[in-house]
PDB file of N, CA and C in Angstrom:
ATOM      1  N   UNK A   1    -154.853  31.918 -23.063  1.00  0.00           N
ATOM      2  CA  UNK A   1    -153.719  31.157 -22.615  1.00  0.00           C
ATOM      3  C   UNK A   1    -153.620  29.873 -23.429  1.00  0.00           C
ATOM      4  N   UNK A   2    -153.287  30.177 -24.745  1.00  0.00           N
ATOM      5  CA  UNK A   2    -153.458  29.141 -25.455  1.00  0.00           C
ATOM      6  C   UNK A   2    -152.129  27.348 -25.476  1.00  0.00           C
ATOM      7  N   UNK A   3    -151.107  28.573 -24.946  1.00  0.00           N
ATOM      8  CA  UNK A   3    -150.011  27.390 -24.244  1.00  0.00           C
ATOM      9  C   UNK A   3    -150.190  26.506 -23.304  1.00  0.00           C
ATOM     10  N   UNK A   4    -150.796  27.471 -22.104  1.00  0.00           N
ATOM     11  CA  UNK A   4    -151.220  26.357 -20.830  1.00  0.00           C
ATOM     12  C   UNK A   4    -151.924  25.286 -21.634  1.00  0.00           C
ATOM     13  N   UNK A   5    -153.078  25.959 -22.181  1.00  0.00           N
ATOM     14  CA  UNK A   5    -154.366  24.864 -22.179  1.00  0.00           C
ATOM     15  C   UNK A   5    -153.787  23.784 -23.298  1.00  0.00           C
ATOM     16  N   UNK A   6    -152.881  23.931 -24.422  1.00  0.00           N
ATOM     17  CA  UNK A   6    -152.111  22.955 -24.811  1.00  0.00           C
ATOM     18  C   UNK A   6    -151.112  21.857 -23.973  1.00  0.00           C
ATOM     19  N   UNK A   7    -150.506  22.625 -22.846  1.00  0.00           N
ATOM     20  CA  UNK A   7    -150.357  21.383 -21.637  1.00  0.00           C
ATOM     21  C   UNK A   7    -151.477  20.899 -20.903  1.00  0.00           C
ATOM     22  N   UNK A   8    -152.464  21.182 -21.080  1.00  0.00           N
ATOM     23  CA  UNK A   8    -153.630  20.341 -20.227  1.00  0.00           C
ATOM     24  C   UNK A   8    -154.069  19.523 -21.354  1.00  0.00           C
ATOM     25  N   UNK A   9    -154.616  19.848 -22.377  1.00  0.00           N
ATOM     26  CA  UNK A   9    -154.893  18.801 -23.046  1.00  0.00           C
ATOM     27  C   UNK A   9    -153.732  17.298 -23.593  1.00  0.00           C
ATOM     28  N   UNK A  10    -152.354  18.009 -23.885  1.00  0.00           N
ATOM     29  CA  UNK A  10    -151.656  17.000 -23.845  1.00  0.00           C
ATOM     30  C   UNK A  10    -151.479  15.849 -23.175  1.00  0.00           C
ATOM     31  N   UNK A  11    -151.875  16.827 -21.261  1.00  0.00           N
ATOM     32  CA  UNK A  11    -151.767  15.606 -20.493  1.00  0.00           C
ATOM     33  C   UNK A  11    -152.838  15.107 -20.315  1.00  0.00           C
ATOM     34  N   UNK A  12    -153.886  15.389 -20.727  1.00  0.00           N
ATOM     35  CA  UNK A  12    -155.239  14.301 -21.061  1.00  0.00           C
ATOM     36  C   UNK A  12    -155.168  13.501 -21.729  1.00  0.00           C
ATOM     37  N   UNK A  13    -154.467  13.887 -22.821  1.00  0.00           N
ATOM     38  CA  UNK A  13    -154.439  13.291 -24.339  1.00  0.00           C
ATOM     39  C   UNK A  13    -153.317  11.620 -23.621  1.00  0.00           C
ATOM     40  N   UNK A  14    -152.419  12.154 -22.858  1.00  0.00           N
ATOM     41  CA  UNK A  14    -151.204  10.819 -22.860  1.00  0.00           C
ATOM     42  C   UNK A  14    -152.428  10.468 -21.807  1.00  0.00           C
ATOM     43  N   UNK A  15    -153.047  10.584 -20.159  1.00  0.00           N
ATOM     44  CA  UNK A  15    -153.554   9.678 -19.526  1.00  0.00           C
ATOM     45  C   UNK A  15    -154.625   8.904 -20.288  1.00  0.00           C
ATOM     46  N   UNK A  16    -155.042   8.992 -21.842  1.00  0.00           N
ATOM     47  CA  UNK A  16    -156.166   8.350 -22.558  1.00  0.00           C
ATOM     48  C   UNK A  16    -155.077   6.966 -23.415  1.00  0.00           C
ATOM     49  N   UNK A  17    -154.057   7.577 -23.636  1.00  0.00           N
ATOM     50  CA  UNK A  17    -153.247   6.430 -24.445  1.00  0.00           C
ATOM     51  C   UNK A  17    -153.035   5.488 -24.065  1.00  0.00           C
ATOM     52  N   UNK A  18    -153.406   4.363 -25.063  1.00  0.00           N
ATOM     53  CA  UNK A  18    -153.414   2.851 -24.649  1.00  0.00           C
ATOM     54  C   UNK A  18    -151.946   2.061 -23.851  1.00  0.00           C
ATOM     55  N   UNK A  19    -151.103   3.087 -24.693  1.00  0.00           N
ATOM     56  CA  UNK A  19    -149.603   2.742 -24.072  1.00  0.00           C
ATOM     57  C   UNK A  19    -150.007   2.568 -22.441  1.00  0.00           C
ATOM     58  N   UNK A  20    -150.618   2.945 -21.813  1.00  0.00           N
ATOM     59  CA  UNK A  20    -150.398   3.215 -20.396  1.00  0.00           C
ATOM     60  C   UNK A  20    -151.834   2.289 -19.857  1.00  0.00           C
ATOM     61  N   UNK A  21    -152.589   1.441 -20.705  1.00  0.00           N
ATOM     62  CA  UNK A  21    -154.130   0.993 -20.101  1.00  0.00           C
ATOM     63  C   UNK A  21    -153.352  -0.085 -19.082  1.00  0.00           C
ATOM     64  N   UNK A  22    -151.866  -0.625 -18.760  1.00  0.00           N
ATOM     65  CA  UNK A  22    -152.023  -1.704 -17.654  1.00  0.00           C
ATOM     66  C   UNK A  22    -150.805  -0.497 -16.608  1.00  0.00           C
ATOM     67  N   UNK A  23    -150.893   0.669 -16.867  1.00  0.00           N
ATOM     68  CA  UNK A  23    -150.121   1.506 -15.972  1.00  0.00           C
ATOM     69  C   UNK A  23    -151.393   2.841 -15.222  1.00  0.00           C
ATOM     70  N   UNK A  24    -151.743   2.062 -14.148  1.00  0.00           N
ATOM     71  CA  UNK A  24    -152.934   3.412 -13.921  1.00  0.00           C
ATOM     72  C   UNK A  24    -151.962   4.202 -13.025  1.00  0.00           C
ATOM     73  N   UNK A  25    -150.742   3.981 -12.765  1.00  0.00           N
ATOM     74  CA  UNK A  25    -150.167   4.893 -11.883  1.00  0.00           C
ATOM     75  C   UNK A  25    -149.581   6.117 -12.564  1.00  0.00           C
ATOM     76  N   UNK A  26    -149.295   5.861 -14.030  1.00  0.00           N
ATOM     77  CA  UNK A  26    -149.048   7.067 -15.263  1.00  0.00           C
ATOM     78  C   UNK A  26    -150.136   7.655 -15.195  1.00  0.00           C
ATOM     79  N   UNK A  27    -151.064   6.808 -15.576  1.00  0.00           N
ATOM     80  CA  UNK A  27    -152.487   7.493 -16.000  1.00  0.00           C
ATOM     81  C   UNK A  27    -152.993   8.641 -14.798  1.00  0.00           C
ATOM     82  N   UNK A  28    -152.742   8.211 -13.762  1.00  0.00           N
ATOM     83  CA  UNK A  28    -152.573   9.277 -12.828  1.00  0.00           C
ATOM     84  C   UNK A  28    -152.081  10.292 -12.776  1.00  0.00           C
ATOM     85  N   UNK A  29    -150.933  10.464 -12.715  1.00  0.00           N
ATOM     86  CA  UNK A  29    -149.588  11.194 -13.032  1.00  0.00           C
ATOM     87  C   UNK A  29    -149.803  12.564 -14.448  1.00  0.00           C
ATOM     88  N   UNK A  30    -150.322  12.115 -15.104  1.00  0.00           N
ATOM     89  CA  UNK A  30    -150.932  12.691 -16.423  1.00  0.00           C
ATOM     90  C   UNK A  30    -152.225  13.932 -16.191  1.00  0.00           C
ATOM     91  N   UNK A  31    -153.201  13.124 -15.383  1.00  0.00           N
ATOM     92  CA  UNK A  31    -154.184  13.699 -14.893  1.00  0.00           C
ATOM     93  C   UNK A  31    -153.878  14.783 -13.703  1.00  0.00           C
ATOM     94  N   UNK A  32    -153.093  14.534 -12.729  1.00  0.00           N
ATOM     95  CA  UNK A  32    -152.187  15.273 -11.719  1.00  0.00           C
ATOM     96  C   UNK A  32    -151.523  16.174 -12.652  1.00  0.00           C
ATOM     97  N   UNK A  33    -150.944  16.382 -13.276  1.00  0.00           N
ATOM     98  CA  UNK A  33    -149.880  16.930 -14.342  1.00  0.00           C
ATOM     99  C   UNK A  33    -151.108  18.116 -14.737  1.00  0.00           C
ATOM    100  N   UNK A  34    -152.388  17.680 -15.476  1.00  0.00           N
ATOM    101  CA  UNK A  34    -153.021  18.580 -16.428  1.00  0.00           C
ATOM    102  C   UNK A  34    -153.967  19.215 -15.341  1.00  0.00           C
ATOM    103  N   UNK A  35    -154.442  19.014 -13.977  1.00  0.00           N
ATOM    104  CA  UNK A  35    -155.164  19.559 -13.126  1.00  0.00           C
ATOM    105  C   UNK A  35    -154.148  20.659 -12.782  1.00  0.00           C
ATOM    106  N   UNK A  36    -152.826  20.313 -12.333  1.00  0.00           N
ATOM    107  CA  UNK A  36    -152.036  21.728 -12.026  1.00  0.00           C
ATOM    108  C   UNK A  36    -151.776  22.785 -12.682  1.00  0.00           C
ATOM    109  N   UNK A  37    -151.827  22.369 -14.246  1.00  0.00           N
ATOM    110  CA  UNK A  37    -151.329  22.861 -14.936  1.00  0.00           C
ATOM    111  C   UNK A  37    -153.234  24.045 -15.246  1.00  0.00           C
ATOM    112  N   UNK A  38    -154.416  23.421 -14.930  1.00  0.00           N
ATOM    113  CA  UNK A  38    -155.809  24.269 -15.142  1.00  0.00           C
ATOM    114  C   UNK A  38    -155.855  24.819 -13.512  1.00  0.00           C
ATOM    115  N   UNK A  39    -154.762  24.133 -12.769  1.00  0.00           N
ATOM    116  CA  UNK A  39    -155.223  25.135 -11.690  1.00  0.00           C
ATOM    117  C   UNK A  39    -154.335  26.908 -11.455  1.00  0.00           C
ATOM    118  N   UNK A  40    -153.491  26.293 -12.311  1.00  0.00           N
ATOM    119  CA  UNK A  40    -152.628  27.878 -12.513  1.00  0.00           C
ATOM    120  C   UNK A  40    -153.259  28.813 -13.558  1.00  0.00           C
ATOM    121  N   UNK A  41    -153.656  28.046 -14.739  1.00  0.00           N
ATOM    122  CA  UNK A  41    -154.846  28.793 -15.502  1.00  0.00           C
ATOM    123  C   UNK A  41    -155.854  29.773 -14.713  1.00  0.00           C
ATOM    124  N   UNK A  42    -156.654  28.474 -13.764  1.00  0.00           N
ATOM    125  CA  UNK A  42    -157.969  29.515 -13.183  1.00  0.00           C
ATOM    126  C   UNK A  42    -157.393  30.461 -12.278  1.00  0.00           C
ATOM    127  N   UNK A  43    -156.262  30.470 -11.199  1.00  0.00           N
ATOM    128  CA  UNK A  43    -155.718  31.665 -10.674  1.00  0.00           C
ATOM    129  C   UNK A  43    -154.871  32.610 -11.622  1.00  0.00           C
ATOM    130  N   UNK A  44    -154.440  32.549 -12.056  1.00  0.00           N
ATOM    131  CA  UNK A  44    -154.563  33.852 -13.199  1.00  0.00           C
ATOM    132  C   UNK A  44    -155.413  34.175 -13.455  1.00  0.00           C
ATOM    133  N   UNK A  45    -157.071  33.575 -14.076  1.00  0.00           N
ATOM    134  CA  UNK A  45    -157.983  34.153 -14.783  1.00  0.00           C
ATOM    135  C   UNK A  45    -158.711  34.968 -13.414  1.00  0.00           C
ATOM    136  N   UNK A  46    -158.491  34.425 -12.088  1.00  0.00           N
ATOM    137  CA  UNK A  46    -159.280  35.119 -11.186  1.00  0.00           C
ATOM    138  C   UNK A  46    -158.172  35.966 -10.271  1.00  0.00           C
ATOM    139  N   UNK A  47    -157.292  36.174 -10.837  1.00  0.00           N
ATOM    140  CA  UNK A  47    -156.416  36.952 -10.080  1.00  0.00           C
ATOM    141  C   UNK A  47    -155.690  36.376  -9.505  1.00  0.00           C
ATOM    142  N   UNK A  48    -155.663  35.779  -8.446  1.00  0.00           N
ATOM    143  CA  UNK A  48    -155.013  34.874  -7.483  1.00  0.00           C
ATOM    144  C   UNK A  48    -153.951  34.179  -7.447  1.00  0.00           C
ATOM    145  N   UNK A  49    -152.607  35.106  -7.278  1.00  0.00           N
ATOM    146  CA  UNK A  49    -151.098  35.171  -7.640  1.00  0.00           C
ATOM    147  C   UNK A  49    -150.255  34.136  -6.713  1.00  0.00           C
ATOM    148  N   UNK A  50    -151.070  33.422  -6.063  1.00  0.00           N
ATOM    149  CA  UNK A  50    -150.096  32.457  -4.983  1.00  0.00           C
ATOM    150  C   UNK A  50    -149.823  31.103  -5.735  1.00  0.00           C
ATOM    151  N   UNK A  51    -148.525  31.544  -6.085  1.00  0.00           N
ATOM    152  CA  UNK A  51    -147.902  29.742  -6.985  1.00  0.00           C
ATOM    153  C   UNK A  51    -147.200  28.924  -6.249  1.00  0.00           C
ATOM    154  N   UNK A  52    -147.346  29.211  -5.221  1.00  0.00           N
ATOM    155  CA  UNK A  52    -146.214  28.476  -4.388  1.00  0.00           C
ATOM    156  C   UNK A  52    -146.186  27.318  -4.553  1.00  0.00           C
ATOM    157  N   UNK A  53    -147.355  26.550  -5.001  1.00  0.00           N
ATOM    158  CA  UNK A  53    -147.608  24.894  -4.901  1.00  0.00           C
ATOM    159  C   UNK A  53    -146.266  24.508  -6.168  1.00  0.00           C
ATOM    160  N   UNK A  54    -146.528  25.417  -7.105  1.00  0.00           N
ATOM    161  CA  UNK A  54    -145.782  25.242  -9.035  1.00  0.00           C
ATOM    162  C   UNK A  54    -144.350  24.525  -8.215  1.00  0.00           C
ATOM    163  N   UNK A  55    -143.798  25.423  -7.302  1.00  0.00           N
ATOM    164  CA  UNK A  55    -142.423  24.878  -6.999  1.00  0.00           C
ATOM    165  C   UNK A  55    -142.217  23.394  -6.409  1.00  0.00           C
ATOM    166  N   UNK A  56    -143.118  23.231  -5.843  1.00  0.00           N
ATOM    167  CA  UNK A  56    -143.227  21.406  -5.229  1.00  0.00           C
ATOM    168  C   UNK A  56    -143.941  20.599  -6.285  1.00  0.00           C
ATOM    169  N   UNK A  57    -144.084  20.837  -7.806  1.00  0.00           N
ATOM    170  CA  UNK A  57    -144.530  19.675  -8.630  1.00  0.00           C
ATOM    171  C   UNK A  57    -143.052  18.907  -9.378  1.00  0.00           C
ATOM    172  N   UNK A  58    -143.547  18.247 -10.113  1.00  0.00           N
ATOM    173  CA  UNK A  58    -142.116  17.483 -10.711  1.00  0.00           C
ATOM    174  C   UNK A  58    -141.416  18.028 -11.712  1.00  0.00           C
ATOM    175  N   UNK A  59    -140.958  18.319 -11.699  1.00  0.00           N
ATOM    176  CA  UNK A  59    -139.838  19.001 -12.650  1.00  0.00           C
ATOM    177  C   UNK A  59    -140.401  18.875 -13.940  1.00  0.00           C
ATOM    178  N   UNK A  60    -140.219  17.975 -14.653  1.00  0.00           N
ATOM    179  CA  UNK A  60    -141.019  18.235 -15.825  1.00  0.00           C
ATOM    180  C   UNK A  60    -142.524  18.968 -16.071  1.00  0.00           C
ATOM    181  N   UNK A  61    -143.552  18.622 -15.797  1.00  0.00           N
ATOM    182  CA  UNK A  61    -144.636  19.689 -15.391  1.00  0.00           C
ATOM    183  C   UNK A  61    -144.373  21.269 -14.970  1.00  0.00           C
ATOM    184  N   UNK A  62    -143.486  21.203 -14.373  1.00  0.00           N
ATOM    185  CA  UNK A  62    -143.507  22.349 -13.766  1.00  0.00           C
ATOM    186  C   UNK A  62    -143.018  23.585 -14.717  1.00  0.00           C
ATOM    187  N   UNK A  63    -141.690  23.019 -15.713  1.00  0.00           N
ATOM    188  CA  UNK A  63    -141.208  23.484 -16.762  1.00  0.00           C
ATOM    189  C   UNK A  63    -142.151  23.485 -17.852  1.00  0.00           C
ATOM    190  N   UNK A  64    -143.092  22.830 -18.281  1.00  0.00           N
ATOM    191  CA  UNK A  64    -143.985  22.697 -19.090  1.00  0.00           C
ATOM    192  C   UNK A  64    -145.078  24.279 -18.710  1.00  0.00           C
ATOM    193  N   UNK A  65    -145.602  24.008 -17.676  1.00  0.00           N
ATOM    194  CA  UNK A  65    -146.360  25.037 -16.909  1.00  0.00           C
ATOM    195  C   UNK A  65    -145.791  26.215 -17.617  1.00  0.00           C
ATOM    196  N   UNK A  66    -144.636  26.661 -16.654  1.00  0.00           N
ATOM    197  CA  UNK A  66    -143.725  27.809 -17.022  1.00  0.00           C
ATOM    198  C   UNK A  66    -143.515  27.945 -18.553  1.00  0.00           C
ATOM    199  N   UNK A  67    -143.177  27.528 -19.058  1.00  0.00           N
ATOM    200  CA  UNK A  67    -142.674  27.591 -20.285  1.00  0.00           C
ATOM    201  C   UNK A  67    -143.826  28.355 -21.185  1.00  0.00           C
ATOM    202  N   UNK A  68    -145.064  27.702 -20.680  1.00  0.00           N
ATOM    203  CA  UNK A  68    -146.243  27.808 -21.183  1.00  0.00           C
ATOM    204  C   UNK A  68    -146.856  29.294 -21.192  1.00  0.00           C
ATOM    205  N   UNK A  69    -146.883  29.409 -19.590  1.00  0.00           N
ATOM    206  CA  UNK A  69    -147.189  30.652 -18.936  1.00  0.00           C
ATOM    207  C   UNK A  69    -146.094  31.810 -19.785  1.00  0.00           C
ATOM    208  N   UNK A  70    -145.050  32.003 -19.816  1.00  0.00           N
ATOM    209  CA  UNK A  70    -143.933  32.655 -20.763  1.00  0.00           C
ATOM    210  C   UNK A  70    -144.500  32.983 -21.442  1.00  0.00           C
ATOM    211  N   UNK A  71    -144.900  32.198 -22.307  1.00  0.00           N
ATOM    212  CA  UNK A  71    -145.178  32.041 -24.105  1.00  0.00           C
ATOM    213  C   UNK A  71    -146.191  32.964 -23.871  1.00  0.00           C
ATOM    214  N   UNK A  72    -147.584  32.398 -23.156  1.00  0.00           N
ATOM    215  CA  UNK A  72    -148.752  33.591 -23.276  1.00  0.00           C
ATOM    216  C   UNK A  72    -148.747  34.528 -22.516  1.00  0.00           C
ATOM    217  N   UNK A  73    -147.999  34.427 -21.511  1.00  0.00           N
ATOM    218  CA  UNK A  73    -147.920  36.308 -20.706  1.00  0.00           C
ATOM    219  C   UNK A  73    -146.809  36.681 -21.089  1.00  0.00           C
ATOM    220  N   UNK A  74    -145.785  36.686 -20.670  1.00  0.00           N
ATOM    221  CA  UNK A  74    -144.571  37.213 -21.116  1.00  0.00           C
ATOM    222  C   UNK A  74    -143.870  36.246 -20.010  1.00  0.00           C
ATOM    223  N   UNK A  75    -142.803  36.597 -20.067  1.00  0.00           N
ATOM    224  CA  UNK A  75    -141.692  36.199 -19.113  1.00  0.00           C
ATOM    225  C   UNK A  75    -141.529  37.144 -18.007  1.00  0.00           C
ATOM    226  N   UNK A  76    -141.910  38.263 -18.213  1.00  0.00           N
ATOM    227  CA  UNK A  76    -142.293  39.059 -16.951  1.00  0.00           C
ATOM    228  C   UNK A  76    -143.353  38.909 -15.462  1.00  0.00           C
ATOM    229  N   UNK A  77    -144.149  38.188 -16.141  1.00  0.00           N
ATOM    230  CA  UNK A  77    -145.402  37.562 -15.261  1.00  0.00           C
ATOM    231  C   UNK A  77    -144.724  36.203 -14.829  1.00  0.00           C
ATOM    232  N   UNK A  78    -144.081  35.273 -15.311  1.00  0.00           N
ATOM    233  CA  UNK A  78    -143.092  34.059 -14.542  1.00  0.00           C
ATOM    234  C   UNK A  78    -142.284  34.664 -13.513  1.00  0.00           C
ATOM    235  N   UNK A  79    -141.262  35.596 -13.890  1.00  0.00           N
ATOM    236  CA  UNK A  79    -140.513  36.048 -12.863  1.00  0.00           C
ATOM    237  C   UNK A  79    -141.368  36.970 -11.923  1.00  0.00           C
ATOM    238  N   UNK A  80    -141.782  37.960 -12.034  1.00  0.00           N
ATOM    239  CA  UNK A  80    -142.213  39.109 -11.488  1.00  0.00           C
ATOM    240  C   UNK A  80    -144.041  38.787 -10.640  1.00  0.00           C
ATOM    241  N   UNK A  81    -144.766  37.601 -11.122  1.00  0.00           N
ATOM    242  CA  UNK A  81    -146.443  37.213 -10.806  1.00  0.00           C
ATOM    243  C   UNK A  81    -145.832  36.152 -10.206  1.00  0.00           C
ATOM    244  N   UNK A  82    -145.102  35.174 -11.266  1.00  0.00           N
ATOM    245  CA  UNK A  82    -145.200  33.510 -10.449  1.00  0.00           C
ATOM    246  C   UNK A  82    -143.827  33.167  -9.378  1.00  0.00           C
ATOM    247  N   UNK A  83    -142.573  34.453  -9.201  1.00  0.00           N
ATOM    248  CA  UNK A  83    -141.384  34.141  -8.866  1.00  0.00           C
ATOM    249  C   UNK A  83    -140.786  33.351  -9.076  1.00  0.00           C
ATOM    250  N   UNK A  84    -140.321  32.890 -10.640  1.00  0.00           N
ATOM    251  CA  UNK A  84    -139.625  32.081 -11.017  1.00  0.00           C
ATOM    252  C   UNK A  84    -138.661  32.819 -12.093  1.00  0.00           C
ATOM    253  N   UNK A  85    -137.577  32.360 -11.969  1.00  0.00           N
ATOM    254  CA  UNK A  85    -136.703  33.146 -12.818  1.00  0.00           C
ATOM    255  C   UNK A  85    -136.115  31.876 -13.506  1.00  0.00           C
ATOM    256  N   UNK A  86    -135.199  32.334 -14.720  1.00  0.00           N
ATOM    257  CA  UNK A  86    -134.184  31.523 -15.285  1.00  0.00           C
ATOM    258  C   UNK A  86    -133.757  30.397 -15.158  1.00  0.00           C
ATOM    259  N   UNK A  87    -133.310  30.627 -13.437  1.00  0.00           N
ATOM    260  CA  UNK A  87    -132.658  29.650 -13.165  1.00  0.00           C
ATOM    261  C   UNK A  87    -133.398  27.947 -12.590  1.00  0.00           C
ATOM    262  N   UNK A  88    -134.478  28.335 -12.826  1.00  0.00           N
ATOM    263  CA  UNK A  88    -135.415  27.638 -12.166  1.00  0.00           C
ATOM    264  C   UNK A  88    -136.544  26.670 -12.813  1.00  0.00           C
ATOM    265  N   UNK A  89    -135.856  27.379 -14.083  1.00  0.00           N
ATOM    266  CA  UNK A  89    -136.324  26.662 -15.509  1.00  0.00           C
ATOM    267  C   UNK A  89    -135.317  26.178 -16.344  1.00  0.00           C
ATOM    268  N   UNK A  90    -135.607  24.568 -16.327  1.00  0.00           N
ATOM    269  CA  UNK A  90    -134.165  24.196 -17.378  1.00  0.00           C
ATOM    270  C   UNK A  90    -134.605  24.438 -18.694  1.00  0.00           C
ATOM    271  N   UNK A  91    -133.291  24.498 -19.439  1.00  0.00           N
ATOM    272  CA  UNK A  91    -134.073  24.662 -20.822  1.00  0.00           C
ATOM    273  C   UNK A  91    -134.382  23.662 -21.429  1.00  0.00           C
ATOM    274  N   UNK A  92    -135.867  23.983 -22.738  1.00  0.00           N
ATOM    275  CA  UNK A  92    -136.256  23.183 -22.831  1.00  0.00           C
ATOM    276  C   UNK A  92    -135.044  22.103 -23.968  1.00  0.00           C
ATOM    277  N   UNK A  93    -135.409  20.752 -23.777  1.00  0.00           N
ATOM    278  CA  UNK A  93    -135.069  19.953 -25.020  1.00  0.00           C
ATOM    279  C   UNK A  93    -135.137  20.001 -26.147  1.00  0.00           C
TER     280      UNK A  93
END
């Protein structure tokens, strides 16, 4: 899953950037961001198909996630594993 784990490290990579050392509430946000994004990793790797949480994160993450998940399973496993379709993903920028 070489996409996901490129959104987890990204969002490690921004909660380490100095831009944000007098913002710990980003730095948070970042870390929140890349834990969801390894917790959809490890339920895939162990089976465990319940995404329901993916739909209550913030929109951006969440599209990141997805987008991700796409790329290395197919788009069949978003719609059909995680129940997310099309419409539910903006496109990206």
């Amino acid at each position: 899953m070489k996409n996901l784990q490129l959104v987890i490290d990204a969002n490690l990579e921004h909660a380490q950037a100095e831009e944000w050392e007098d913002a710990p509430d980003m730095r948070e946000m970042f870390i929140e961001d890349a834990v969801a994004a390894f917790r959809v990793m490890k339920q895939i790797e162990i089976g465990e198909h319940n995404f329901d949480f993916v739909a209550e994160l913030d929109t951006s993450i969440r599209e990141d996630i997805l987008w991700a998940v796409g790329e290395d399973l197919g788009w069949d496993f978003v719609n059909f594993e995680m129940n997310f379709w099309s419409d539910d993903i903006e496109e990206a920028a």
